[in-house]
Protein backbone atom coordinates (compact mmCIF):
# COMPACT_ATOMS: atom_id res chain seq x y z
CA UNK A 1 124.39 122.02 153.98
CA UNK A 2 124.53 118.78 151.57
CA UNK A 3 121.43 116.43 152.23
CA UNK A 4 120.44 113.21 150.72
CA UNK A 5 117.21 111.98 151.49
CA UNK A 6 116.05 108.28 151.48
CA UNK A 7 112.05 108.23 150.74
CA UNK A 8 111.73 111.28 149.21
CA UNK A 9 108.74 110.38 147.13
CA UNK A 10 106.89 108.93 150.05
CA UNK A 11 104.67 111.27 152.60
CA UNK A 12 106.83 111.67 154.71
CA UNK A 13 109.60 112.09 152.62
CA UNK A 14 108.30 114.75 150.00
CA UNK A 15 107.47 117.00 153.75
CA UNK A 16 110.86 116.58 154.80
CA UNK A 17 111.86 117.18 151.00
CA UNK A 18 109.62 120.28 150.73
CA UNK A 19 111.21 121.56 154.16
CA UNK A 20 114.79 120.82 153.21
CA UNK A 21 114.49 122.67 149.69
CA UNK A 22 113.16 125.77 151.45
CA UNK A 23 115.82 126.08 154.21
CA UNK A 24 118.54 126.38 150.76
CA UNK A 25 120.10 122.80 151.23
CA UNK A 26 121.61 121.31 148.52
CA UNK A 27 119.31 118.00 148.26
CA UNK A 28 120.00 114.80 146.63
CA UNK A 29 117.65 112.16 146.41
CA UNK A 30 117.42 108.45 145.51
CA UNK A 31 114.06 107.60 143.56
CA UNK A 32 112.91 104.64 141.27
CA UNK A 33 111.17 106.87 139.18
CA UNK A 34 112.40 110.29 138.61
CA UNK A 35 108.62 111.23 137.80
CA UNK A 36 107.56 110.51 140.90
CA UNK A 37 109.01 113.84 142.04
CA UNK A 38 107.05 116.96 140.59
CA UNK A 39 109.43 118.96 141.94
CA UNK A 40 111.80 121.02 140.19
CA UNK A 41 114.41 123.09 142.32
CA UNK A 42 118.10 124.46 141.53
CA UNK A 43 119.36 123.04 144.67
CA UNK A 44 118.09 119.27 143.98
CA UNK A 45 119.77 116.57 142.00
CA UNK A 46 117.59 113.84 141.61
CA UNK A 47 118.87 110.31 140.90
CA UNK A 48 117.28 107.30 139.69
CA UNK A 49 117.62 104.08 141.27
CA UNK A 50 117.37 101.62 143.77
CA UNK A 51 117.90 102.23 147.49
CA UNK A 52 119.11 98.23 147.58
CA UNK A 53 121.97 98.22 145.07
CA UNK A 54 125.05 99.22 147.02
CA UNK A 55 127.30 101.41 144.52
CA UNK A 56 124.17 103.70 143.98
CA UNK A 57 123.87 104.09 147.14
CA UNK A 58 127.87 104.72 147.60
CA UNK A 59 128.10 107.13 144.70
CA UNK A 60 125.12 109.75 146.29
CA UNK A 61 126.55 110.03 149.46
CA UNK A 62 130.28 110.74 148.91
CA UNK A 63 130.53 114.32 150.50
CA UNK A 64 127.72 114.98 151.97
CA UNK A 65 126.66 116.68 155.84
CA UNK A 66 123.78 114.19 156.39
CA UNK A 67 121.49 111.43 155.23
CA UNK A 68 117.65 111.61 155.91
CA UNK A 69 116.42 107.68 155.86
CA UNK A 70 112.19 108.32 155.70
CA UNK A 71 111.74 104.76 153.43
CA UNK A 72 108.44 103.06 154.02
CA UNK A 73 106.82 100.15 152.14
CA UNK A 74 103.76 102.18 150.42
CA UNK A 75 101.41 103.38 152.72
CA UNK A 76 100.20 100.13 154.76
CA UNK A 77 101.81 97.85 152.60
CA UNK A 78 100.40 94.33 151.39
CA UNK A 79 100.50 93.15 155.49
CA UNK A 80 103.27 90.44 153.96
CA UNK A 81 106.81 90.47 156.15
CA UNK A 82 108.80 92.89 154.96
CA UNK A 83 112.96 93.34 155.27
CA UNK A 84 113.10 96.15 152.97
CA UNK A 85 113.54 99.11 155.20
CA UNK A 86 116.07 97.22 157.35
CA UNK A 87 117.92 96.14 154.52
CA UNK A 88 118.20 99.47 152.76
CA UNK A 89 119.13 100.77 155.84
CA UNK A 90 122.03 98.35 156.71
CA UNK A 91 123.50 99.35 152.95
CA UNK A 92 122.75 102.85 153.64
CA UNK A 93 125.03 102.86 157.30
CA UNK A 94 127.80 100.32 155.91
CA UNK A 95 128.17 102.76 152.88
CA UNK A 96 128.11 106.18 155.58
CA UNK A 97 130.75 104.52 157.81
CA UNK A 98 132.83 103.91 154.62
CA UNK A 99 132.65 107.30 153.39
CA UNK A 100 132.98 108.66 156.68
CA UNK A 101 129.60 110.97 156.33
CA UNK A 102 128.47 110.68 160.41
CA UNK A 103 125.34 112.19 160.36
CA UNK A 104 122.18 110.16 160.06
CA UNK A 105 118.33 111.07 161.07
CA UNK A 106 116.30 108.11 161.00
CA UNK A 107 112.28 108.01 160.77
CA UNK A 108 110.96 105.00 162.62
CA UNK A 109 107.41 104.13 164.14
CA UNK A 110 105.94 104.28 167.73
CA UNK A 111 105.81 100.60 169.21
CA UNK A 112 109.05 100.08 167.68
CA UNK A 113 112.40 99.46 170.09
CA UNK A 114 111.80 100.15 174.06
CA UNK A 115 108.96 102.48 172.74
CA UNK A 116 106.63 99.44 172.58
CA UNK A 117 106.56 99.77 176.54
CA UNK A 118 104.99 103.05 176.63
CA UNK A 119 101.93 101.98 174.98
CA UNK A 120 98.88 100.74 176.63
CA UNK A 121 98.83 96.58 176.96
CA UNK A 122 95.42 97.07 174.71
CA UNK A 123 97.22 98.65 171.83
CA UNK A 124 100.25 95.72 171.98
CA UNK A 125 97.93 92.95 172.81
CA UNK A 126 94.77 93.16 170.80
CA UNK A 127 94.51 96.28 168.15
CA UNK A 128 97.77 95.92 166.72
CA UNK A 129 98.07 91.96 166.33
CA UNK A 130 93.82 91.45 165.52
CA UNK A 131 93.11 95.10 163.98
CA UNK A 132 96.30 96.70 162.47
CA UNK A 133 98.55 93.72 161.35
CA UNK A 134 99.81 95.89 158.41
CA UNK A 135 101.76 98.03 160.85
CA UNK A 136 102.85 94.99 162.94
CA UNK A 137 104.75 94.06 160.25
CA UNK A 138 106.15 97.39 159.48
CA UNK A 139 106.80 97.88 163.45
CA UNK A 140 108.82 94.10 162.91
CA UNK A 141 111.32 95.90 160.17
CA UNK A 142 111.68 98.77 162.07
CA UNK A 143 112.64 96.71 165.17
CA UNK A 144 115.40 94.89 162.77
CA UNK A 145 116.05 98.50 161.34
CA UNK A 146 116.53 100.08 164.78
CA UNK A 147 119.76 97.78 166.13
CA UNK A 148 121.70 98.47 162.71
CA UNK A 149 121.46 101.66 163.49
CA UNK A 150 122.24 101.81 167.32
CA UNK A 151 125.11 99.75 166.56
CA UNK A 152 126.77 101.79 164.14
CA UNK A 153 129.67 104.35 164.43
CA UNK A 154 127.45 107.26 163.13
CA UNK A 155 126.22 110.22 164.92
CA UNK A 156 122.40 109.02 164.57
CA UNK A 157 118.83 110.38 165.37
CA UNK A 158 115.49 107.68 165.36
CA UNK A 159 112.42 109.35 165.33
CA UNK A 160 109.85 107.47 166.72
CA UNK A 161 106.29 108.82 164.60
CA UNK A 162 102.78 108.24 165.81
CA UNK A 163 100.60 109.02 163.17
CA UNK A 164 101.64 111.32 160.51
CA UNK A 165 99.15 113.32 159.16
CA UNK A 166 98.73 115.99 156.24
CA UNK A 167 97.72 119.53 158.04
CA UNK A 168 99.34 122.39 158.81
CA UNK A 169 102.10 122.46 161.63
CA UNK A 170 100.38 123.20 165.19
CA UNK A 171 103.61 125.33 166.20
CA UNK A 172 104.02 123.52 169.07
């Protein structure tokens, strides 16, 4: 299987990297700095650039099974609004539907979408707005994120995280 990944150099993205190289997919990813990948593997082709210019974008995707989308802003970012993900992500699904590659697993946040009714009034009204504005605002380009690709022709998966966390896999 042929796999590009969007946010490989993240967290997230270097697990889902990590995972994809060991199942034998043929991995391409999209970085800004080649170096920021310590990983060396036969069966990944890394390519340097940005996630926001179009024909980059175009060129890595042509023939490929499916696209992994696991961008973030840096960790908790600088709490500033943020269209980043949502725009790399509206390239990303215009450039898909052109090339007619249909497969597309998103990683999003709890709280974003109809998720945001699931969690207790306490979380929506007074930790995240007063204690954890930096994920507000990463919830807010997630919700623009989410309709792009709802919308789309693609045959699309949103994962909803909670907390990601660096530990070994419970097996459940």
């Amino acid at each position: 299987m042929k796999v590009v990944i969007f946010g490989a150099s993240g967290f997230s993205g270097r697990a889902i990297l990590k995972k994809a190289l060991s199942q034998d997919y043929q991995v391409t990813i999209l970085v800004r700095n080649r170096n920021s990948i310590p990983m060396k593997a036969s069966n990944l082709i890394i390519v340097e650039g940005n996630v926001l210019d179009r024909n980059t974008v175009d060129e890595i995707i042509q023939n490929q099974d499916v696209v992994i989308q696991c961008l973030g802003i840096g960790g908790k970012g600088n709490g500033k609004q943020s269209t980043f993900i949502s725009d790399a992500t509206k390239i990303i699904v215009d450039e898909m539907e052109k090339s007619n590659v249909k497969r597309l697993v998103v990683m999003s946040n709890v709280g974003a979408g109809n998720s945001v009714a699931f969690q207790p009034w306490f979380f929506n009204k007074i930790i995240l707005p007063y204690f954890m504005k930096w994920l507000k605002v990463i919830i807010d380009d997630k919700n623009r994120m989410e309709p792009v690709i709802m919308n789309s022709q693609l045959d699309w998966t949103i994962v909803r995280c909670p907390n990601i966390v660096d530990k070994p896999a419970k097996k459940k």
